[in-house]
N, C-alpha and C. Protein backbone atom coordinates (compact mmCIF):
# COMPACT_ATOMS: atom_id res chain seq x y z
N UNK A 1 16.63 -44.91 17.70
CA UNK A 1 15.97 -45.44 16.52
C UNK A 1 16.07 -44.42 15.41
N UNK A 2 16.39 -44.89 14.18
CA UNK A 2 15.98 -44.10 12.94
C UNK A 2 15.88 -44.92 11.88
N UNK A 3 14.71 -44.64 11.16
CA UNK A 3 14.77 -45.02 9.99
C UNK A 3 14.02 -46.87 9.61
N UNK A 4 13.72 -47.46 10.94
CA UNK A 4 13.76 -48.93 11.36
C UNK A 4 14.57 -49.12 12.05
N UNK A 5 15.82 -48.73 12.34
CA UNK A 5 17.17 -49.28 12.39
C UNK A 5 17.17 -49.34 14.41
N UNK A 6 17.35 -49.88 14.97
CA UNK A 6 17.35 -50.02 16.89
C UNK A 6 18.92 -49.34 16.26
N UNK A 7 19.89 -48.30 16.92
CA UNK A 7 20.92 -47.81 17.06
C UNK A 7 21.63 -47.93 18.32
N UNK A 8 22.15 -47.84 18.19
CA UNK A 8 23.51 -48.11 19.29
C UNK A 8 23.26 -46.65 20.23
N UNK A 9 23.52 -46.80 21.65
CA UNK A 9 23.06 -45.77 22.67
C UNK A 9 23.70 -45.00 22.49
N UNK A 10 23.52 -43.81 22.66
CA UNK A 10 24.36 -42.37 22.52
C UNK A 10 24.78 -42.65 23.81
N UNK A 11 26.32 -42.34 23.47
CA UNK A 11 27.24 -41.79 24.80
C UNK A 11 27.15 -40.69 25.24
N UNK A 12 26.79 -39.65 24.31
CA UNK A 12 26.79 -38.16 25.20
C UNK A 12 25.58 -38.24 25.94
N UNK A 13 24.47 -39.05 25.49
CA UNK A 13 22.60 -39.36 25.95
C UNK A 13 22.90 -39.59 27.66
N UNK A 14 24.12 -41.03 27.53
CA UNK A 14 24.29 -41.53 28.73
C UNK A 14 25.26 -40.47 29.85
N UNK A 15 25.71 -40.20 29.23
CA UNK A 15 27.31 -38.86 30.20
C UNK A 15 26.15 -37.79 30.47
N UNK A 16 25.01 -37.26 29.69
CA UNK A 16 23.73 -36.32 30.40
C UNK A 16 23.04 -36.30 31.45
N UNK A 17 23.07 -37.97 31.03
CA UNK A 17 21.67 -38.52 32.03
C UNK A 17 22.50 -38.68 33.25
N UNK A 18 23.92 -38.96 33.15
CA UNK A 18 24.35 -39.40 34.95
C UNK A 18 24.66 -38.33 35.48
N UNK A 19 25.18 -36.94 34.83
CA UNK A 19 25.25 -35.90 35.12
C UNK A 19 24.15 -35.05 35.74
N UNK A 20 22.82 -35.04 35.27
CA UNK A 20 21.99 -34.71 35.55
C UNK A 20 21.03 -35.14 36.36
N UNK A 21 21.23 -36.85 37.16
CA UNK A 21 20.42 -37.36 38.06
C UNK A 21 21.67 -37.79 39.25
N UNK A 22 23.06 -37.90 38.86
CA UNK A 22 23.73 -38.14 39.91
C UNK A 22 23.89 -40.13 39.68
N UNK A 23 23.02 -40.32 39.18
CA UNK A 23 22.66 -41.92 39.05
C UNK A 23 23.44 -42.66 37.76
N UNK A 24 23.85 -43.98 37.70
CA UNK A 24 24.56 -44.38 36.53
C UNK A 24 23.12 -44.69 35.68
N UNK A 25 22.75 -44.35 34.47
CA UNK A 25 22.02 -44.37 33.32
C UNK A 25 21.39 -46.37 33.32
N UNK A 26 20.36 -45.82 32.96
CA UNK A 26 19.57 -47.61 33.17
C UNK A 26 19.50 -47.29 31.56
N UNK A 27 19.02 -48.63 30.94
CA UNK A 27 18.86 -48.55 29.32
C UNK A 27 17.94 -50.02 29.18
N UNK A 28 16.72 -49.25 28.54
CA UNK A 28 15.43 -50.17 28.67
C UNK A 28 15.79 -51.09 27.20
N UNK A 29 15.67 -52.55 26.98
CA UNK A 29 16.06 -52.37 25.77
C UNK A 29 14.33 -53.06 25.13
N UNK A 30 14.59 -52.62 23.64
CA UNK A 30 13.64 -52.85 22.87
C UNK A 30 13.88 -53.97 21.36
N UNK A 31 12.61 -54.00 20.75
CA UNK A 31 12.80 -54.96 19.95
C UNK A 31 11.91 -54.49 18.66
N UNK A 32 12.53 -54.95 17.26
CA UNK A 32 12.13 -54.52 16.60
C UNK A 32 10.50 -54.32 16.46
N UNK A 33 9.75 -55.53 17.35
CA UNK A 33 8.56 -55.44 17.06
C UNK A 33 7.84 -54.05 17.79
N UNK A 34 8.47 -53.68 18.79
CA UNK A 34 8.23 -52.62 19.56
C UNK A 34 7.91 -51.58 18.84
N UNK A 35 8.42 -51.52 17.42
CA UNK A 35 8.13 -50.14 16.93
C UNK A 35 6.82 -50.18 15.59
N UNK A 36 6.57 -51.69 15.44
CA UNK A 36 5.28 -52.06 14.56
C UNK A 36 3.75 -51.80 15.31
N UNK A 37 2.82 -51.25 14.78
CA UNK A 37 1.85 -51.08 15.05
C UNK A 37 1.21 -52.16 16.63
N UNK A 38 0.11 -51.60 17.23
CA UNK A 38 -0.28 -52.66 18.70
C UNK A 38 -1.22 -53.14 17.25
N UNK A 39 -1.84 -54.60 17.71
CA UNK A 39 -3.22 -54.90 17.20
C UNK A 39 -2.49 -56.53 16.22
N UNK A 40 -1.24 -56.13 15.66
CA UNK A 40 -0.63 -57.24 14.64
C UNK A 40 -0.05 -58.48 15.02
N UNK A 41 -0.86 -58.76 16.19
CA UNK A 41 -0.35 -60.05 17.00
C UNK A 41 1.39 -59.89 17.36
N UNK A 42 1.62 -59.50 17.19
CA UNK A 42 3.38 -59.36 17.43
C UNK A 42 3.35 -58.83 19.23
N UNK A 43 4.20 -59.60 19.88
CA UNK A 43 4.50 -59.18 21.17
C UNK A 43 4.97 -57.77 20.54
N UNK A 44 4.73 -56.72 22.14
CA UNK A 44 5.33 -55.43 22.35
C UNK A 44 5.55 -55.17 24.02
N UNK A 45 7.16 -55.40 24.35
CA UNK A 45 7.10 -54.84 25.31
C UNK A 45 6.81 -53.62 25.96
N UNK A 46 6.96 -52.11 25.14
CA UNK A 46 7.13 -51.23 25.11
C UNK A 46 6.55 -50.05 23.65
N UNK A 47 5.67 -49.42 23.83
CA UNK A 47 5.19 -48.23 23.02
C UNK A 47 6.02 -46.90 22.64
N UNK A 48 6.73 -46.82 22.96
CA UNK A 48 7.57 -45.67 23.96
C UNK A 48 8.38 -45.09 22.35
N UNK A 49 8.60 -46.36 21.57
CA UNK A 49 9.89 -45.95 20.51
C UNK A 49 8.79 -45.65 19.10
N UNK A 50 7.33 -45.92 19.18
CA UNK A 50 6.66 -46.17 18.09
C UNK A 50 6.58 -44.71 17.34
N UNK A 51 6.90 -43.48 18.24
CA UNK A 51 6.89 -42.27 17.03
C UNK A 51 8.01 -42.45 15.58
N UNK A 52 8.98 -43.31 15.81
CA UNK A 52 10.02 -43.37 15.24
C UNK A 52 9.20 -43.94 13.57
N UNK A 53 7.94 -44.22 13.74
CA UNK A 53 7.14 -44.55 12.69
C UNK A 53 7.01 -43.48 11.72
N UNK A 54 6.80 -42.49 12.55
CA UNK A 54 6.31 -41.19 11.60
C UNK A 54 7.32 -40.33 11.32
N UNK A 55 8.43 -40.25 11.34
CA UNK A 55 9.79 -39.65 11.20
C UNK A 55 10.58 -39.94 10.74
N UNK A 56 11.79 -39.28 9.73
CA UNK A 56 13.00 -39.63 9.74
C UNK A 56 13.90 -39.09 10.14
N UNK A 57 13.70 -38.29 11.49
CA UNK A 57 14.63 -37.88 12.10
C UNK A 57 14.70 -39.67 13.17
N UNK A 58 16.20 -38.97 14.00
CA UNK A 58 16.18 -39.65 15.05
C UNK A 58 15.35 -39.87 16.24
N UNK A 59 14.66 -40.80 17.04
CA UNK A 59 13.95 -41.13 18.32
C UNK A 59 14.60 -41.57 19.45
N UNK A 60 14.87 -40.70 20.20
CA UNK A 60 15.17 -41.30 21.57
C UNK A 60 13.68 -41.50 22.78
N UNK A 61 13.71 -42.62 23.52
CA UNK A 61 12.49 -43.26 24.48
C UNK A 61 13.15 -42.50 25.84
N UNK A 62 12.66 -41.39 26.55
CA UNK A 62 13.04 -41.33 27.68
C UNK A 62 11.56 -42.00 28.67
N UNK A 63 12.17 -42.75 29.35
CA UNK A 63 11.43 -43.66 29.66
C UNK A 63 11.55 -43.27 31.57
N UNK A 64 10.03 -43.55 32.40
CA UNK A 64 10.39 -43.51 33.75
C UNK A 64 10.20 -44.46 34.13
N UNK A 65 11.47 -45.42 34.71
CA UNK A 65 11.17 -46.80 35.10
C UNK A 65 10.97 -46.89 36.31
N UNK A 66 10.76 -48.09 36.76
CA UNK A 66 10.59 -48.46 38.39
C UNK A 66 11.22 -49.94 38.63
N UNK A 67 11.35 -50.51 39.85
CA UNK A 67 11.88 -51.51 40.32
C UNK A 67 10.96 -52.80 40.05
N UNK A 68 10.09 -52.12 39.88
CA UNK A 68 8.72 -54.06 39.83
C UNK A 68 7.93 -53.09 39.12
N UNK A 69 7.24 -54.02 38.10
CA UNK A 69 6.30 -54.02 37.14
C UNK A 69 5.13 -53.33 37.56
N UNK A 70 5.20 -52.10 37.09
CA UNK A 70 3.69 -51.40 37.02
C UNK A 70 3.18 -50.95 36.05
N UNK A 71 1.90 -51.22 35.75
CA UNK A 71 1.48 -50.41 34.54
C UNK A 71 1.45 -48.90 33.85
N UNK A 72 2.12 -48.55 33.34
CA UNK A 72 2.14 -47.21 32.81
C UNK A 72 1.08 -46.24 32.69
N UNK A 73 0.17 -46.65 32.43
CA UNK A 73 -1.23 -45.81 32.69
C UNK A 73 -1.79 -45.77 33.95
N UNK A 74 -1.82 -46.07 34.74
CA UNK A 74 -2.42 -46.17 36.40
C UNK A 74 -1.63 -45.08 36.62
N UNK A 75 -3.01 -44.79 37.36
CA UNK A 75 -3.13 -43.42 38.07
C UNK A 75 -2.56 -43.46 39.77
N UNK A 76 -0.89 -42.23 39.70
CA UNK A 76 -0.60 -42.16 40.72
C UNK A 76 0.60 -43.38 40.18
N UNK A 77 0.92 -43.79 39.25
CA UNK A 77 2.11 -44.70 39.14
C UNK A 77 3.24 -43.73 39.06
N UNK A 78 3.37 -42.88 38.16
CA UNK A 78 4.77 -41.82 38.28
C UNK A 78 4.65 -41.48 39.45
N UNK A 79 5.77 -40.92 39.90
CA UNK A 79 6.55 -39.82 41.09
C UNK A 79 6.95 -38.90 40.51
N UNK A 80 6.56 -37.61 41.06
CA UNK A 80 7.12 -36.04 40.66
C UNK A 80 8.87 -36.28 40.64
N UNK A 81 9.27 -36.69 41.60
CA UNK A 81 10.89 -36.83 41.46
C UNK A 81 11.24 -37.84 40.13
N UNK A 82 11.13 -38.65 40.08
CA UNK A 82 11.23 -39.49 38.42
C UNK A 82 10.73 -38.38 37.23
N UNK A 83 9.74 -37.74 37.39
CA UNK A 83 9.00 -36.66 36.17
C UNK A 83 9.93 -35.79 36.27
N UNK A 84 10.51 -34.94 37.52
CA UNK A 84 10.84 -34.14 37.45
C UNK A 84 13.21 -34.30 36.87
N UNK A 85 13.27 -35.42 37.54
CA UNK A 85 14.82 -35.90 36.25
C UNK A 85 14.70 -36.18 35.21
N UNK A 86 13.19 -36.76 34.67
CA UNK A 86 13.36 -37.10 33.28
C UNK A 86 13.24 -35.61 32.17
N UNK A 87 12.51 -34.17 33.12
CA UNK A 87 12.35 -33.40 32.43
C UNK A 87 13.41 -32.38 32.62
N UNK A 88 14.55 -33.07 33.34
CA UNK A 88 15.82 -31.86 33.72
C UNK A 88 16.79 -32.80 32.37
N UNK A 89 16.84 -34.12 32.39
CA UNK A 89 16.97 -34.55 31.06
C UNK A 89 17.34 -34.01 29.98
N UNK A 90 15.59 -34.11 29.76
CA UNK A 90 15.43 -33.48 28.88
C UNK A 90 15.61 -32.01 28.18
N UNK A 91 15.83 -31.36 28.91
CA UNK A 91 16.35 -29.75 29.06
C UNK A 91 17.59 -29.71 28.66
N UNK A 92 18.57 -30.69 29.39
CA UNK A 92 20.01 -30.73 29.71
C UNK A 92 20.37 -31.28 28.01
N UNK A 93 19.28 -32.18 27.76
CA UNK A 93 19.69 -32.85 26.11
C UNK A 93 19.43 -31.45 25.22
N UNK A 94 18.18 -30.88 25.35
CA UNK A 94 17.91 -29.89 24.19
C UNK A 94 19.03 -28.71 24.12
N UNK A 95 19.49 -28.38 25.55
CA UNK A 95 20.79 -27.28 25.84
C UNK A 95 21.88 -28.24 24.59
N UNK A 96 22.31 -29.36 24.97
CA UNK A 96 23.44 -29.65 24.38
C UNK A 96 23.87 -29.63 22.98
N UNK A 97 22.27 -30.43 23.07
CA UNK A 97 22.14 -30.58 21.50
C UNK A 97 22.31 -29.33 20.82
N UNK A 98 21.42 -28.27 21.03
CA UNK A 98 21.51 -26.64 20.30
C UNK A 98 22.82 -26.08 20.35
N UNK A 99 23.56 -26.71 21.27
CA UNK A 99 25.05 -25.76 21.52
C UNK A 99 26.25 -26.78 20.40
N UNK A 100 25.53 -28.02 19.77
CA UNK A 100 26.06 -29.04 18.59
C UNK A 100 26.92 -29.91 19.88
N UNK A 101 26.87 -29.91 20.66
CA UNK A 101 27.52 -30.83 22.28
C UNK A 101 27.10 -32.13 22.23
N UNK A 102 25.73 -32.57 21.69
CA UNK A 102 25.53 -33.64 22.11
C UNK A 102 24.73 -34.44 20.57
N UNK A 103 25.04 -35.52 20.03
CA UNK A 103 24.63 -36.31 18.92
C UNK A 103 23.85 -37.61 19.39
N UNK A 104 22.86 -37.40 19.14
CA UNK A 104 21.76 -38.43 18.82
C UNK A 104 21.94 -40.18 18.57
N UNK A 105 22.83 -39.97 18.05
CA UNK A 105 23.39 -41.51 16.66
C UNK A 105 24.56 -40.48 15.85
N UNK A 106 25.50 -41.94 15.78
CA UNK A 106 26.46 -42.04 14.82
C UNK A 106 25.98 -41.58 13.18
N UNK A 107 26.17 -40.45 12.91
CA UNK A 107 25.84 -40.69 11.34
C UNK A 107 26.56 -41.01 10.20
N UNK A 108 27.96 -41.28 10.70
CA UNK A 108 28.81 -42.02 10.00
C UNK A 108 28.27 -43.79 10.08
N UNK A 109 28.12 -44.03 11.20
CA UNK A 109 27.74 -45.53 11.21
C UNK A 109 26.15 -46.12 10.77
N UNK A 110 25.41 -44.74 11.16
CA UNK A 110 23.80 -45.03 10.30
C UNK A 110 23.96 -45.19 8.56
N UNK A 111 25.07 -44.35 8.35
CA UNK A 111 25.68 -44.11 6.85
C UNK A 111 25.47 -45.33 6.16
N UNK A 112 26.40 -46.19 7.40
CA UNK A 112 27.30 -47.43 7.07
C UNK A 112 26.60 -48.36 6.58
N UNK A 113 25.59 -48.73 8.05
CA UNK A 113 24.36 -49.68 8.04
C UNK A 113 23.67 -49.53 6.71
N UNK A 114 23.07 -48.62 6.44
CA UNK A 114 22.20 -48.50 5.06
C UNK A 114 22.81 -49.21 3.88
N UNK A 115 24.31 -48.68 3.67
CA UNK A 115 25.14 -48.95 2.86
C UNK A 115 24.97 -50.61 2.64
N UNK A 116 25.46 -51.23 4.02
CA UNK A 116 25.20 -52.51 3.98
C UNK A 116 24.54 -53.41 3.90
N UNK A 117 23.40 -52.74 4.12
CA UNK A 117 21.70 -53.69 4.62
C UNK A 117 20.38 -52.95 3.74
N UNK A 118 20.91 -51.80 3.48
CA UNK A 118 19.84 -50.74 2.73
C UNK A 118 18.98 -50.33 3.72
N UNK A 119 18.08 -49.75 3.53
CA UNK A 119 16.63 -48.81 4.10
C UNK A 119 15.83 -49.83 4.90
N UNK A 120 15.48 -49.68 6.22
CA UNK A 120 14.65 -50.36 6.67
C UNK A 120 13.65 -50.09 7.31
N UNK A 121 13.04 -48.34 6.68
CA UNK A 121 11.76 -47.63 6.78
C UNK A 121 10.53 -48.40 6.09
N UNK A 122 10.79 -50.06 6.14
CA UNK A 122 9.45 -49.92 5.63
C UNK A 122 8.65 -50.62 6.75
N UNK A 123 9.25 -50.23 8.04
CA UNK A 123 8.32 -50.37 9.22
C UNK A 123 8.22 -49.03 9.39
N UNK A 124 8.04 -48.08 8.69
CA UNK A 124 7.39 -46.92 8.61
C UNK A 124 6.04 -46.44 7.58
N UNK A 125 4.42 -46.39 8.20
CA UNK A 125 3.84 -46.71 7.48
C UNK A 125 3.63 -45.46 6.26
């Protein structure tokens, strides 16, 4: 996410993540309403992308999923092994990123989009 805009998945995001769990990369998907405030009657599957409100940098959701529907707040729902790949992840992204290895989003193609459609921060309050 940046800017409003849902972006197209980083490939280096995905070549990290299988590298670093051994596993082929799952990809939760979201919807624009996902990133509008809870409370505005609008379905939300997912909370996960809503910092992308307060920023204009880029947002990536590292997300710990499971096989059947559990609630995210219940206690004892994560597993240390899920916490503990999503935070080797995350390590493995901040290494790449600092070494200029790994890009977020296209910024030739975020370029593009704007160009074409203009600004769509005004789901940013």
């Amino acid at each position: 996410m940046k800017e409003g805009y849902i972006l197209r998945i980083s490939e280096d995001l995905l070549d990290i993540l299988a590298w670093t769990t051994g596993k082929p990369p799952r990809v939760t998907p979201i919807t624009t309403q996902d990133i509008t405030p809870y409370g505005n009657g609008l379905f939300h599957m997912n909370s996960i992308m809503q910092p992308c409100t307060a920023t204009n940098s880029p947002v990536v959701g590292v997300a710990v999923t499971t096989e059947t529907a559990v609630p995210g707040c219940a206690t004892g729902a994560n597993h240390e092994v899920d916490i503990e790949e999503a935070g080797r992840f995350c390590l493995e992204v901040a290494k790449a990123f600092t070494e200029g290895n790994c890009r977020f989003y296209d910024e030739g193609e975020f370029k593009r989009v704007v160009e074409l459609y203009g600004r769509m921060n005004v789901l940013q309050p």
